[in-house]
C-alpha atoms as a PDB file:
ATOM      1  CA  UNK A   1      50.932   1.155  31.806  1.00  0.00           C
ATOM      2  CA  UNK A   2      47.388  -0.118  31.446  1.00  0.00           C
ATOM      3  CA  UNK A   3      46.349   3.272  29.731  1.00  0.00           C
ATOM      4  CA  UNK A   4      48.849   2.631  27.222  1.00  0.00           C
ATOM      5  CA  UNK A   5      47.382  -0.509  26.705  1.00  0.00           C
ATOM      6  CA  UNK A   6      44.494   0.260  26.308  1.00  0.00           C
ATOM      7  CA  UNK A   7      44.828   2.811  24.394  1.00  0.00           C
ATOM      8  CA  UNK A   8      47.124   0.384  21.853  1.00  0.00           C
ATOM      9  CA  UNK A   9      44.562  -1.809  21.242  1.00  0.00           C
ATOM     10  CA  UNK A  10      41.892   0.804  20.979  1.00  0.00           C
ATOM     11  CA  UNK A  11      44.129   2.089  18.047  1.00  0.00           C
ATOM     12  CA  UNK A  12      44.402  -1.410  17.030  1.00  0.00           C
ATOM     13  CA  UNK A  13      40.890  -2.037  16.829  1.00  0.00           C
ATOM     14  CA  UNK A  14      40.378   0.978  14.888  1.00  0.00           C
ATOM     15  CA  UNK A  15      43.281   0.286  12.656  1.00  0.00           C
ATOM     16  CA  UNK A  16      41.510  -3.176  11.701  1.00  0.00           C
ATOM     17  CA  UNK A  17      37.632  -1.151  11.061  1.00  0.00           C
ATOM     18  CA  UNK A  18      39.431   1.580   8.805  1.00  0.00           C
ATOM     19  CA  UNK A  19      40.489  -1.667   6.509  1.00  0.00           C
ATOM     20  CA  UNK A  20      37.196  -2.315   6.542  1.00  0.00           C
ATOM     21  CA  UNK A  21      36.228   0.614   5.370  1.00  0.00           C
ATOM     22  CA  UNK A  22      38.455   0.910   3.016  1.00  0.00           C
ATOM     23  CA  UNK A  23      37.468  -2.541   1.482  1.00  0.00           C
ATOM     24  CA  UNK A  24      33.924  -1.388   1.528  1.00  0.00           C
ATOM     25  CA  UNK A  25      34.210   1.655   0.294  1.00  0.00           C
ATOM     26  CA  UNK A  26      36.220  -0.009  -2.411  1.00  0.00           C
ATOM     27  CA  UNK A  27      33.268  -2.477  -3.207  1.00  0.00           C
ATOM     28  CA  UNK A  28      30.554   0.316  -3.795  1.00  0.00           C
ATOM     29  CA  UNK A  29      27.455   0.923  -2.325  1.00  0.00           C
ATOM     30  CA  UNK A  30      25.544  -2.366  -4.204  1.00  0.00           C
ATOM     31  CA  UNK A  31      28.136  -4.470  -3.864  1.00  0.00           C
ATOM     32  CA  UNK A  32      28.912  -3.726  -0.411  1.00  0.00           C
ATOM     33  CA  UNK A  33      25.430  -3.386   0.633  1.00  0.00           C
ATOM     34  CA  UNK A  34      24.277  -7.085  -1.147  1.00  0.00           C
ATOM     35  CA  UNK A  35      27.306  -8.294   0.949  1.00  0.00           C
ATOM     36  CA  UNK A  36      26.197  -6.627   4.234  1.00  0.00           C
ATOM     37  CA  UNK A  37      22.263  -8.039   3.776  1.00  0.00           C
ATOM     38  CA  UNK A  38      23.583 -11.381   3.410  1.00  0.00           C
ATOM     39  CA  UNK A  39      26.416 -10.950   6.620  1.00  0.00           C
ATOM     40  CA  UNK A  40      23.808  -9.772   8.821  1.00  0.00           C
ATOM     41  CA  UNK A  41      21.365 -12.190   7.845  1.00  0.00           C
ATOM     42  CA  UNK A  42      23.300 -15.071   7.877  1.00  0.00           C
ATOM     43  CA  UNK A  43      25.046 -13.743  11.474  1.00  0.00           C
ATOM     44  CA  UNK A  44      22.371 -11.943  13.441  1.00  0.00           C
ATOM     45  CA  UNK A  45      20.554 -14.901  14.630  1.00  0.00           C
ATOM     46  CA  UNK A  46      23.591 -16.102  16.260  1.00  0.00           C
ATOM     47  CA  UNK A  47      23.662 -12.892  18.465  1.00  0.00           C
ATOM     48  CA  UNK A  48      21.334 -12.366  21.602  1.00  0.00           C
ATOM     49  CA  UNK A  49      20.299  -9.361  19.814  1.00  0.00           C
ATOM     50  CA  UNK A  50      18.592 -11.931  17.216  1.00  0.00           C
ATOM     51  CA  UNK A  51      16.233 -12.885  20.587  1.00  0.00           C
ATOM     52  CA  UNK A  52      15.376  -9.125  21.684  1.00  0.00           C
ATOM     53  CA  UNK A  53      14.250  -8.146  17.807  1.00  0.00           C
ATOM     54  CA  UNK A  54      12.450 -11.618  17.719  1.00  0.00           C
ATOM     55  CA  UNK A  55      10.611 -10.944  21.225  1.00  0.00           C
ATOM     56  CA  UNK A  56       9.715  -7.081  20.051  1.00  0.00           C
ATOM     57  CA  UNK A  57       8.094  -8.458  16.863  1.00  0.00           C
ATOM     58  CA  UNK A  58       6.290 -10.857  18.259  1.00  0.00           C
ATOM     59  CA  UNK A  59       5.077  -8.377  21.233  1.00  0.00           C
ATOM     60  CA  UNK A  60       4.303  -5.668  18.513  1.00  0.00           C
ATOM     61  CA  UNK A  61       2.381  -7.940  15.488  1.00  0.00           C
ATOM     62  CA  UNK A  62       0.749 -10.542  17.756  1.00  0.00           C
ATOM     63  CA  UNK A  63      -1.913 -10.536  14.810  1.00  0.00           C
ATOM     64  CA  UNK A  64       0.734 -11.369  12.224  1.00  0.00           C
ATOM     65  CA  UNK A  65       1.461 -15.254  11.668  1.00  0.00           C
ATOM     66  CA  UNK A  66       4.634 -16.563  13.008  1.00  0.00           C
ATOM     67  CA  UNK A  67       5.891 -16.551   8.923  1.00  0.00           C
ATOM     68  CA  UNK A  68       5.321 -12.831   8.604  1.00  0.00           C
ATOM     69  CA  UNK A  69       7.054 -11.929  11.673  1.00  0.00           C
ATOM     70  CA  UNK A  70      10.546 -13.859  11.016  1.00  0.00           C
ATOM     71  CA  UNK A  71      10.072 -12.445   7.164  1.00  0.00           C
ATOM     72  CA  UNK A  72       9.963  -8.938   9.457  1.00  0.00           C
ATOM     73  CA  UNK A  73      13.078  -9.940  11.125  1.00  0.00           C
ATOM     74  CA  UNK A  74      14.984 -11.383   9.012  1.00  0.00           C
ATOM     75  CA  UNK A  75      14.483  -8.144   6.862  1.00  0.00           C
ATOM     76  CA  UNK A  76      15.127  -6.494   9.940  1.00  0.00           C
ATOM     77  CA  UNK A  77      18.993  -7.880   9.750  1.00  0.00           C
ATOM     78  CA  UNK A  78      19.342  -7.036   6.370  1.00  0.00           C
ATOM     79  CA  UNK A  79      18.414  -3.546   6.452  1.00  0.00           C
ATOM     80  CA  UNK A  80      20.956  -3.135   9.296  1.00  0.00           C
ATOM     81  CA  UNK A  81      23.511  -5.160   7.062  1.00  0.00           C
ATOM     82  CA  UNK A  82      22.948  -2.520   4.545  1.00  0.00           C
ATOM     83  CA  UNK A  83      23.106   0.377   6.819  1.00  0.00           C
ATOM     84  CA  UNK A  84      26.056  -0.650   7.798  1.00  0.00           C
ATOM     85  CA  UNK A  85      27.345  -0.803   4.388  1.00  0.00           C
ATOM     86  CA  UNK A  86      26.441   2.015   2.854  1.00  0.00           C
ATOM     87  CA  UNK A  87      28.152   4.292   5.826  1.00  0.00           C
ATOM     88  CA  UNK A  88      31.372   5.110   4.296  1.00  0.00           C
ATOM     89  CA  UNK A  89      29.410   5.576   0.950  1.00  0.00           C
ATOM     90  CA  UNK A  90      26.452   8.289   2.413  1.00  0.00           C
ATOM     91  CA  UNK A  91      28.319  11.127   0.157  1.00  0.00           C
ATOM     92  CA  UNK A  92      27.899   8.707  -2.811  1.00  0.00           C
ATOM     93  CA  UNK A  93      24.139   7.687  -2.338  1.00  0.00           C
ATOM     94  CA  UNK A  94      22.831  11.235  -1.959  1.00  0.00           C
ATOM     95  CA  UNK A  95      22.704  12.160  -5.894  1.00  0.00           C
ATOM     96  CA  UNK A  96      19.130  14.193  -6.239  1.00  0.00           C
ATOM     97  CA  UNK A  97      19.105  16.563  -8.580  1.00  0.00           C
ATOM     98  CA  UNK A  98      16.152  19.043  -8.078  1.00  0.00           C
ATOM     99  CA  UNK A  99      16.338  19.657 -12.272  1.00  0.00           C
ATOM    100  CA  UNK A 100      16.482  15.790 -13.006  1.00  0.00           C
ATOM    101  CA  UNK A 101      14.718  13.880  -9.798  1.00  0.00           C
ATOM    102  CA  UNK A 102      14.003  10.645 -11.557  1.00  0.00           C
ATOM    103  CA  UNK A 103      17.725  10.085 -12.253  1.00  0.00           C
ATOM    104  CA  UNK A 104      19.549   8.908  -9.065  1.00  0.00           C
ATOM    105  CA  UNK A 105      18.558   6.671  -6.041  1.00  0.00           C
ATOM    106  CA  UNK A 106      16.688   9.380  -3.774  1.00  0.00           C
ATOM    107  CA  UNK A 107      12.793  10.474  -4.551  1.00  0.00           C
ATOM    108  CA  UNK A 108      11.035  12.869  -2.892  1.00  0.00           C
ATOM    109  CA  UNK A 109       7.869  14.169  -3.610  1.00  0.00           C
ATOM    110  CA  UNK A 110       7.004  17.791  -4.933  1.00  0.00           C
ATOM    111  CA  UNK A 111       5.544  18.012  -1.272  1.00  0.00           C
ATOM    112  CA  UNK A 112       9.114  17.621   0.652  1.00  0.00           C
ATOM    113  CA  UNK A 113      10.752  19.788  -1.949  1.00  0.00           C
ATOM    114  CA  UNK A 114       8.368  22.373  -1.310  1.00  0.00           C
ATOM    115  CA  UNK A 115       8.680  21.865   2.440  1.00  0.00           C
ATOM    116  CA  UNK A 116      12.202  21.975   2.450  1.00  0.00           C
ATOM    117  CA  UNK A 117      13.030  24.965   0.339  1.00  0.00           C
ATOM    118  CA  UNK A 118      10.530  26.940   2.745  1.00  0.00           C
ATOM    119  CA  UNK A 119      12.183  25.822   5.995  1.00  0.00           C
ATOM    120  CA  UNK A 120      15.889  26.653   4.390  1.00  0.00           C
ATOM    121  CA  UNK A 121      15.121  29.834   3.190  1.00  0.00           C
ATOM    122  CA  UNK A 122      12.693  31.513   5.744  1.00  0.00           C
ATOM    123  CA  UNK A 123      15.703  32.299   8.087  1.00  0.00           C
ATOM    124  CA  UNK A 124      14.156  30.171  11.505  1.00  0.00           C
ATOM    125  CA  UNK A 125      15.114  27.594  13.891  1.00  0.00           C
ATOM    126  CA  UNK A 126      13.388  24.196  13.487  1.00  0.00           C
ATOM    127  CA  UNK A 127      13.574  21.099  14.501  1.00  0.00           C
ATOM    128  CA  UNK A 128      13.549  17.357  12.902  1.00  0.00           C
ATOM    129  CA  UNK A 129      12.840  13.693  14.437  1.00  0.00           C
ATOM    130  CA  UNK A 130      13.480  10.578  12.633  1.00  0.00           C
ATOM    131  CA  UNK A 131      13.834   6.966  13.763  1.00  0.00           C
ATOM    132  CA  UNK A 132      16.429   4.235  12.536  1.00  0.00           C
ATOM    133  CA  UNK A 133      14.451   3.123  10.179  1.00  0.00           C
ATOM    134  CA  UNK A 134      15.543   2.082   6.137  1.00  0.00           C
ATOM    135  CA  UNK A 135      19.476   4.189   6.043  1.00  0.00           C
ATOM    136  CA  UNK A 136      18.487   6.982   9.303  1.00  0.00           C
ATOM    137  CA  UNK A 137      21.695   9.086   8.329  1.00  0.00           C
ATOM    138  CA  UNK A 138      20.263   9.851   5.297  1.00  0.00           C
ATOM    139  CA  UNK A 139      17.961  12.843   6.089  1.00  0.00           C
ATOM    140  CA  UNK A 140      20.850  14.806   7.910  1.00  0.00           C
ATOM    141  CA  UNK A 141      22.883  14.179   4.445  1.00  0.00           C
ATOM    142  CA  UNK A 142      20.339  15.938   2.586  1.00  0.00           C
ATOM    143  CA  UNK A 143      19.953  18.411   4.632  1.00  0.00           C
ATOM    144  CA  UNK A 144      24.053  19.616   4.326  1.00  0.00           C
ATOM    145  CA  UNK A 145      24.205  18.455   0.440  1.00  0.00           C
ATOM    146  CA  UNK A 146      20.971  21.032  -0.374  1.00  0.00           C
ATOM    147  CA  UNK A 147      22.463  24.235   2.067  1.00  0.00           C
ATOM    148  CA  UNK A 148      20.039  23.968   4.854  1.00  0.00           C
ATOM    149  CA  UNK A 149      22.046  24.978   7.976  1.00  0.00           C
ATOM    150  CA  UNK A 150      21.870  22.156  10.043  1.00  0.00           C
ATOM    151  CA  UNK A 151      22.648  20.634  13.377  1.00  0.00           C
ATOM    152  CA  UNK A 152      22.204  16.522  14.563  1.00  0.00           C
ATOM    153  CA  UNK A 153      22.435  15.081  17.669  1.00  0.00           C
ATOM    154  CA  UNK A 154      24.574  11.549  17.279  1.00  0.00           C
ATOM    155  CA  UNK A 155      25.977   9.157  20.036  1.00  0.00           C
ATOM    156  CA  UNK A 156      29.628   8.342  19.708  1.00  0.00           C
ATOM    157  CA  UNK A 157      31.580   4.924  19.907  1.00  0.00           C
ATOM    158  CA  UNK A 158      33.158   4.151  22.839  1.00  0.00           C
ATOM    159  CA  UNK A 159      36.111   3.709  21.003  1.00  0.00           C
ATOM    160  CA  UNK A 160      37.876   7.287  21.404  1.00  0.00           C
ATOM    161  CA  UNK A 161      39.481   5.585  18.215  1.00  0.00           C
ATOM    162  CA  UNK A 162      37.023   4.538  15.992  1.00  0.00           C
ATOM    163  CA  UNK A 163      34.656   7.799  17.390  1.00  0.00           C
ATOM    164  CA  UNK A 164      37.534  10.298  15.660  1.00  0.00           C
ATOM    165  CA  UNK A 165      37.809   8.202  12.556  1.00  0.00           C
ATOM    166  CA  UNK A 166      33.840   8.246  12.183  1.00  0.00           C
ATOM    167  CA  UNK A 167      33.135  11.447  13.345  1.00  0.00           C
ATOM    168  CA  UNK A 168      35.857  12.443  10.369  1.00  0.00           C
ATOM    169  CA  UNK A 169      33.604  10.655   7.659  1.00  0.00           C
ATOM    170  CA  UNK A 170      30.467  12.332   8.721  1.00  0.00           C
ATOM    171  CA  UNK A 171      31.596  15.841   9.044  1.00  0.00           C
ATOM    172  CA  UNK A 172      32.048  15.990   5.210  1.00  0.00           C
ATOM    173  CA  UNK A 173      28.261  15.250   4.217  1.00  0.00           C
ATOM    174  CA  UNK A 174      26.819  16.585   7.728  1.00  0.00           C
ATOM    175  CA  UNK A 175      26.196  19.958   9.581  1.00  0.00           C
ATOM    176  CA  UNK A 176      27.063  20.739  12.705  1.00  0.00           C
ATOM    177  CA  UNK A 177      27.966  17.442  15.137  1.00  0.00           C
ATOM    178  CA  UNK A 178      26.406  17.174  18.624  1.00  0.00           C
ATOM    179  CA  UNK A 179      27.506  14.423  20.316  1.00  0.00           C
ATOM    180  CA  UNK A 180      25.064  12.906  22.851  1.00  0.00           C
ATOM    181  CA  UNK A 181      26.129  13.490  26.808  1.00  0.00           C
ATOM    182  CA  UNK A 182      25.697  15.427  29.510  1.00  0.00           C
ATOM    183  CA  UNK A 183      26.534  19.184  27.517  1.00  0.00           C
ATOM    184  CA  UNK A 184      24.173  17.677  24.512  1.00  0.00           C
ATOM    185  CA  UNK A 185      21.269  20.134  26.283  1.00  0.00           C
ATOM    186  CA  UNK A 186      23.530  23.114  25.910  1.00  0.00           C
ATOM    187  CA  UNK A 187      24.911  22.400  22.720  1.00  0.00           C
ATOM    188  CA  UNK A 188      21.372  21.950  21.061  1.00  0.00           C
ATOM    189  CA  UNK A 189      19.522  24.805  22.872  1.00  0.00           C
ATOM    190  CA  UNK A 190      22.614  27.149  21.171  1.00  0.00           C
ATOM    191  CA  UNK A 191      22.170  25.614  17.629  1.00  0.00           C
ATOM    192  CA  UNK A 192      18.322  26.655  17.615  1.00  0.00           C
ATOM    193  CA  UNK A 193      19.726  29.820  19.442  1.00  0.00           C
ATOM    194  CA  UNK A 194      21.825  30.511  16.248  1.00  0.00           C
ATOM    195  CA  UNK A 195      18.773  29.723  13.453  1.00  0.00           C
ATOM    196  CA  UNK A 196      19.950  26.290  12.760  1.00  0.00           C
ATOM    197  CA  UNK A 197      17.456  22.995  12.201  1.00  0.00           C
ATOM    198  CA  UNK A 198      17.966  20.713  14.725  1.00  0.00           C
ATOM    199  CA  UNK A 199      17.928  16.973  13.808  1.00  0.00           C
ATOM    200  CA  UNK A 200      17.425  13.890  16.332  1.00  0.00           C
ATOM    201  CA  UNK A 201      16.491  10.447  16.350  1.00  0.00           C
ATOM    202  CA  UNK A 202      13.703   9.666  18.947  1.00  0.00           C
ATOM    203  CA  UNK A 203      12.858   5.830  18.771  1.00  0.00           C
ATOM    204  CA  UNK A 204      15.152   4.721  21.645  1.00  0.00           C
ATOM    205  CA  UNK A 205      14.647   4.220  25.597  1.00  0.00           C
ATOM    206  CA  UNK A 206      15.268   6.849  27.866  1.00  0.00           C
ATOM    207  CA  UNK A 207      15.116   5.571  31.229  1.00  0.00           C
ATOM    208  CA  UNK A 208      14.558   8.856  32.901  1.00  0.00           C
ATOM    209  CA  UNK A 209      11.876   9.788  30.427  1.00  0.00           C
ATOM    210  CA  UNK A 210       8.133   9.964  30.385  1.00  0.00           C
ATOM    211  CA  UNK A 211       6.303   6.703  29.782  1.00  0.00           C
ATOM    212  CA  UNK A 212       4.928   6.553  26.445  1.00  0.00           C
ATOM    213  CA  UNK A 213       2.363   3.970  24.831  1.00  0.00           C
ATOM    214  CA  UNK A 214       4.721   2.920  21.593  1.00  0.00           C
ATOM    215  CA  UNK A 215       3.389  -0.508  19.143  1.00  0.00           C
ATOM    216  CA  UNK A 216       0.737  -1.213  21.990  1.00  0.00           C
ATOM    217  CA  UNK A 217       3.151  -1.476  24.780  1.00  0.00           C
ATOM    218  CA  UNK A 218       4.591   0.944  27.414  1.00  0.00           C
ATOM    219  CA  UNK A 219       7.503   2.358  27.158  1.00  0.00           C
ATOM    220  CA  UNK A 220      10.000   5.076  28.273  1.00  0.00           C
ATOM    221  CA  UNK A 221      10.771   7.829  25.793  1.00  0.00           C
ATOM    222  CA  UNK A 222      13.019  11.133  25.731  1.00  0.00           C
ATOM    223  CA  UNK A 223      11.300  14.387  26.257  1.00  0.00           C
ATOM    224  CA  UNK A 224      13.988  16.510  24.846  1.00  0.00           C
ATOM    225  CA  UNK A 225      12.340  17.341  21.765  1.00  0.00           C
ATOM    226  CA  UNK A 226       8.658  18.538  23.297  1.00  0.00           C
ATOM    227  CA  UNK A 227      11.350  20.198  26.213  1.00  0.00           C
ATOM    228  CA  UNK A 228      13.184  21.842  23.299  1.00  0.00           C
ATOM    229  CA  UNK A 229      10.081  22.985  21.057  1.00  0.00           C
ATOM    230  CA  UNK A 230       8.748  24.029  24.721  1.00  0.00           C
ATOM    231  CA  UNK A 231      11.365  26.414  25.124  1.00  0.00           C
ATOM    232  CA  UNK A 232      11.781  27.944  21.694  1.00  0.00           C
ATOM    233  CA  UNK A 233       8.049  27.566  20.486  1.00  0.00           C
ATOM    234  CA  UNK A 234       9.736  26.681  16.755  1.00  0.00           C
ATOM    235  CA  UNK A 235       8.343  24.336  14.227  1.00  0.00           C
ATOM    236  CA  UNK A 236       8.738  20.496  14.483  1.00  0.00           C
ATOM    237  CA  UNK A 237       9.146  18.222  11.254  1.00  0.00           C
ATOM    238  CA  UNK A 238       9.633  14.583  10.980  1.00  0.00           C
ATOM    239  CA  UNK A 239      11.807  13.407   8.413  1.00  0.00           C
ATOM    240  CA  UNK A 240      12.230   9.805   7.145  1.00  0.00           C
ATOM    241  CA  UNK A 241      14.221   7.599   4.611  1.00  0.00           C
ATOM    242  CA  UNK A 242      12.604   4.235   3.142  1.00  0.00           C
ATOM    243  CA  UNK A 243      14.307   2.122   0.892  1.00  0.00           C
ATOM    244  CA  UNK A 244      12.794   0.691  -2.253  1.00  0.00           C
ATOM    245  CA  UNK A 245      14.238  -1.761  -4.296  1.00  0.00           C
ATOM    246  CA  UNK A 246      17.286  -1.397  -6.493  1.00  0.00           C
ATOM    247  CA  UNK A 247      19.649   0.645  -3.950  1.00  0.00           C
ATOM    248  CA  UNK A 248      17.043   3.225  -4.335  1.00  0.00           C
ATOM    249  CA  UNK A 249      15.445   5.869  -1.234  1.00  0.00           C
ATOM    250  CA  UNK A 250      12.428   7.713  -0.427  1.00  0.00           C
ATOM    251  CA  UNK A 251      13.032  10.851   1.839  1.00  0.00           C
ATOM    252  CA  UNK A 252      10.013  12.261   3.123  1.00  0.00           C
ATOM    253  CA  UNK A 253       9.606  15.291   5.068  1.00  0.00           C
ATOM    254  CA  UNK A 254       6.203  15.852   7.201  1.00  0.00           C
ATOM    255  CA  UNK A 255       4.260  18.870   7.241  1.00  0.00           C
ATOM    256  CA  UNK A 256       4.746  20.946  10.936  1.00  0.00           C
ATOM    257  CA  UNK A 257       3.393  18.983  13.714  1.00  0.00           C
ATOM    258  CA  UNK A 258       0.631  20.479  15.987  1.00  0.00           C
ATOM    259  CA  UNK A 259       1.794  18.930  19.327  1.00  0.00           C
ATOM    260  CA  UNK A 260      -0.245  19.514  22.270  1.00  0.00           C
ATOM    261  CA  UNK A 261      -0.507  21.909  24.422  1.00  0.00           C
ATOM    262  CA  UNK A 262      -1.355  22.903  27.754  1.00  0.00           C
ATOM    263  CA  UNK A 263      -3.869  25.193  29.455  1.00  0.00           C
ATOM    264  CA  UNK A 264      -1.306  28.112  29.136  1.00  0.00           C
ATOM    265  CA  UNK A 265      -0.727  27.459  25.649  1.00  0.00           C
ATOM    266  CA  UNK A 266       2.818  25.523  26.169  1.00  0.00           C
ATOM    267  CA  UNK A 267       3.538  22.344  24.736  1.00  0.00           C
ATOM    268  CA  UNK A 268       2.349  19.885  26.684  1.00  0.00           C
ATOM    269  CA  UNK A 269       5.745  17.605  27.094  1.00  0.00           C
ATOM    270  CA  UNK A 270       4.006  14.503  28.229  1.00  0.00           C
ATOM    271  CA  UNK A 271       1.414  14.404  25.551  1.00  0.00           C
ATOM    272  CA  UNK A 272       3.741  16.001  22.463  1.00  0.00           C
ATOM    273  CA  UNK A 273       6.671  13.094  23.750  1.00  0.00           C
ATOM    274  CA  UNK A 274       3.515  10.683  23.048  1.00  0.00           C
ATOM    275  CA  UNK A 275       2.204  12.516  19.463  1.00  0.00           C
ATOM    276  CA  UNK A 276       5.932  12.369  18.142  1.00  0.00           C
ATOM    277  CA  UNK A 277       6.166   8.447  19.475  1.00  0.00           C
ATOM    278  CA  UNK A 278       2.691   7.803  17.564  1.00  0.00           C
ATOM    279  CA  UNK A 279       3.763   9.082  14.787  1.00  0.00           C
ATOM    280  CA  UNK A 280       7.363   7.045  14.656  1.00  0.00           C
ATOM    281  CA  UNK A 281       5.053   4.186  15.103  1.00  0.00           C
ATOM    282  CA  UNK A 282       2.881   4.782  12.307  1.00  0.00           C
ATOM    283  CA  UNK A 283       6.001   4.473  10.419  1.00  0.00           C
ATOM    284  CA  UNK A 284       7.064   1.330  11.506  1.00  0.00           C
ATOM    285  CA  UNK A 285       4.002  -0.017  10.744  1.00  0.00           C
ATOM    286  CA  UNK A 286       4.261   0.934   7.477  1.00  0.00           C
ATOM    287  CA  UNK A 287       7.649  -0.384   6.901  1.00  0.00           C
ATOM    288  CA  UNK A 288       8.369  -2.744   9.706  1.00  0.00           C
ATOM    289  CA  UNK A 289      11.323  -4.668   8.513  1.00  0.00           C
ATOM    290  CA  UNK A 290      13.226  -1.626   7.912  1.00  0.00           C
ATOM    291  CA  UNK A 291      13.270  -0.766  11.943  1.00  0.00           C
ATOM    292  CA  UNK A 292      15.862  -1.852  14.524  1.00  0.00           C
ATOM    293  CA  UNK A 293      14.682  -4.206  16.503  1.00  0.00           C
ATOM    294  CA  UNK A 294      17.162  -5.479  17.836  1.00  0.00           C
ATOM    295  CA  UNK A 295      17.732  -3.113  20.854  1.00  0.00           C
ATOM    296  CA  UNK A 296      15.432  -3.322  24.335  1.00  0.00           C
ATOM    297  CA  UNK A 297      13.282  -0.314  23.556  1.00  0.00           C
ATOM    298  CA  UNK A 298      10.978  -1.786  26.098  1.00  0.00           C
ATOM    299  CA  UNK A 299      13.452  -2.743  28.856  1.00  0.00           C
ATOM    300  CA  UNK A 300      12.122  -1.807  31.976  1.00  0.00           C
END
C-alpha cells in the first residue's frame, strides 16, 4: 500500500513538472529564460542554498569587495534560473550553422571548429570535461546535432517519474545516456571501448576522491577521468559554454591536455585529477557568476 503511494504521488509530482514544461516550452527560450533569471533571483536567497553559494564566494574572492561578490551571486541565481529555463528548449538554442556562424545564438571560434571536425572524423575514443558553468548541457548538444558519436555521464532525479520524462527530452538532442551509479564505470569504460567521446562534468565533490587544491581551498575531487584516460591512454578535451548577452553562447573546445604522468609514463591520477581541477578553476575565474555555487563543493 505505501508503494502505491508513493508511487501516486511520484506520478503526481511529475504530472505537475511536465505542465511546467509545457508552459515553458510554450514561452520560448527568452521569454522563459527572462522569467527564470528573475524567479531564481528573487527566490534563491530564501533557500539555505542562498548561504552555501554566499559562503563559497566569499571563501573563493576574499580580495573582491563585499559588492562584487553578491553581484557574483546574485548572477549566480540567475544563470541557474536560466538554465533551468532553457532545458526543454536545448534542441531550439543549438542553431550553428558551420556555412553562416554569425547567424544564431552559438559562436565558436575557427579554433573549436577545427578541433572538433578532427576529433569526429579521425575514428578514436576521447574524452571531454566541463563544469556547470553558463547552460553545461550545451556542449553534449553540439556534439549529437554536428554527428560526433558521443557518450555523457548524467545523474538522474530521484523521481523514477520525473527521471523517465527527462531522460525522454534529452535523448533527442544527446548521444548515448550514462546514468551516474554504481555500473557508471562499466558503462563508460565500454563507450571508449566502442570509439565513442566520452563527456563528464567534473566540478563536484567526491567524497572518496583525491584531495585537490580548487579556488585556493582543499577539496575532494573524482578521479574517474585521469582513472579513465589512465586506462585507455586517449586524448582529453575540455569543453565549455559561456553565455553572452542577448540569449547568445560561446562553446569552446580546448586543445588536448598534457596531464601528468608518472615515472612509468602513466598518467599520474593524483596530479592529472589536480591539472583538470586547475583548469575548471581558471574558468570560473573568468566567468564567476555563471558557476553553481550553491552546492558544498567543499564539504568535508
Amino acid at each position: 500500500m505505501k508503494a502505491a503511494l508513493r508511487r501516486l504521488g511520484e506520478e503526481a509530482l511529475a504530472a505537475l513538472i511536465r505542465g511546467g514544461f509545457a508552459v515553458v516550452k510554450a514561452l520560448g527560450p527568452d521569454r522563459a529564460g527572462a522569467i527564470g533569471a528573475a524567479a531564481a533571483r528573487t527566490l534563491g536567497p530564501l533557500t539555505s542554498a542562498h548561504r552555501i553559494a554566499r559562503e563559497n564566494i566569499d571563501a573563493a574572492f576574499p580580495e573582491k569587495s563585499a559588492e562584487e561578490r553578491a553581484a557574483i551571486l546574485r548572477e549566480s541565481w540567475e544563470n541557474l534560473g536560466r538554465t533551468a529555463s532553457e532545458y526543454v528548449h536545448l534542441g531550439d538554442l543549438w542553431d550553428f550553422d558551420i556555412d553562416n556562424p554569425g547567424a544564431g545564438r552559438i559562436e565558436l571560434s575557427p579554433e573549436s571548429i577545427e578541433r572538433f571536425i578532427r576529433l569526429r572524423d579521425d575514428g578514436k575514443p576521447a574524452i571531454f570535461f566541463a563544469a556547470h558553468l553558463a547552460n553545461w548541457e550545451l556542449p553534449a548538444v553540439a556534439a549529437q546535432r554536428n554527428g560526433l558519436a558521443s557518450a555523457a555521464l548524467y545523474r538522474t532525479p530521484n523521481n523514477p517519474a520525473i527521471a523517465r520524462d527527462i531522460l525522454a527530452m534529452r535523448a533527442g538532442v544527446m548521444g548515448l545516456l550514462i546514468p551516474a551509479g554504481l555500473s557508471a564505470p562499466v558503462a563508460m569504460m565500454e563507450a571508449l571501448d566502442q570509439g565513442l567521446h566520452l563527456g563528464m562534468l567534473v566540478d563536484q565533490r567526491f567524497g572518496r576522491g583525491p584531495k585537490v587544491q580548487f579556488l585556493g581551498r582543499t577539496a575532494a575531487a573524482n578521479p574517474l577521468l585521469a582513472r579513465l584516460a589512465r586506462r585507455f591512454d586517449c586524448p582529453v578535451h575540455g569543453a565549455r559554454a559561456i553565455r553572452l548577452p542577448g540569449g547568445r553562447f560561446r562553446l569552446e573546445l580546448t586543445e588536448a591536455v598534457e596531464l601528468p604522468r608518472d615515472a612509468k609514463g602513466q598518467v599520474d591520477i593524483q596530479a592529472a585529477t589536480q591539472a583538470v581541477n586547475d583548469i575548471v578553476a581558471g574558468w570560473i575565474r573568468e566567468h564567476p557568476g555563471q558557476w553553481l555555487w550553491q552546492h558544498r563543493r567543499w564539504r568535508d
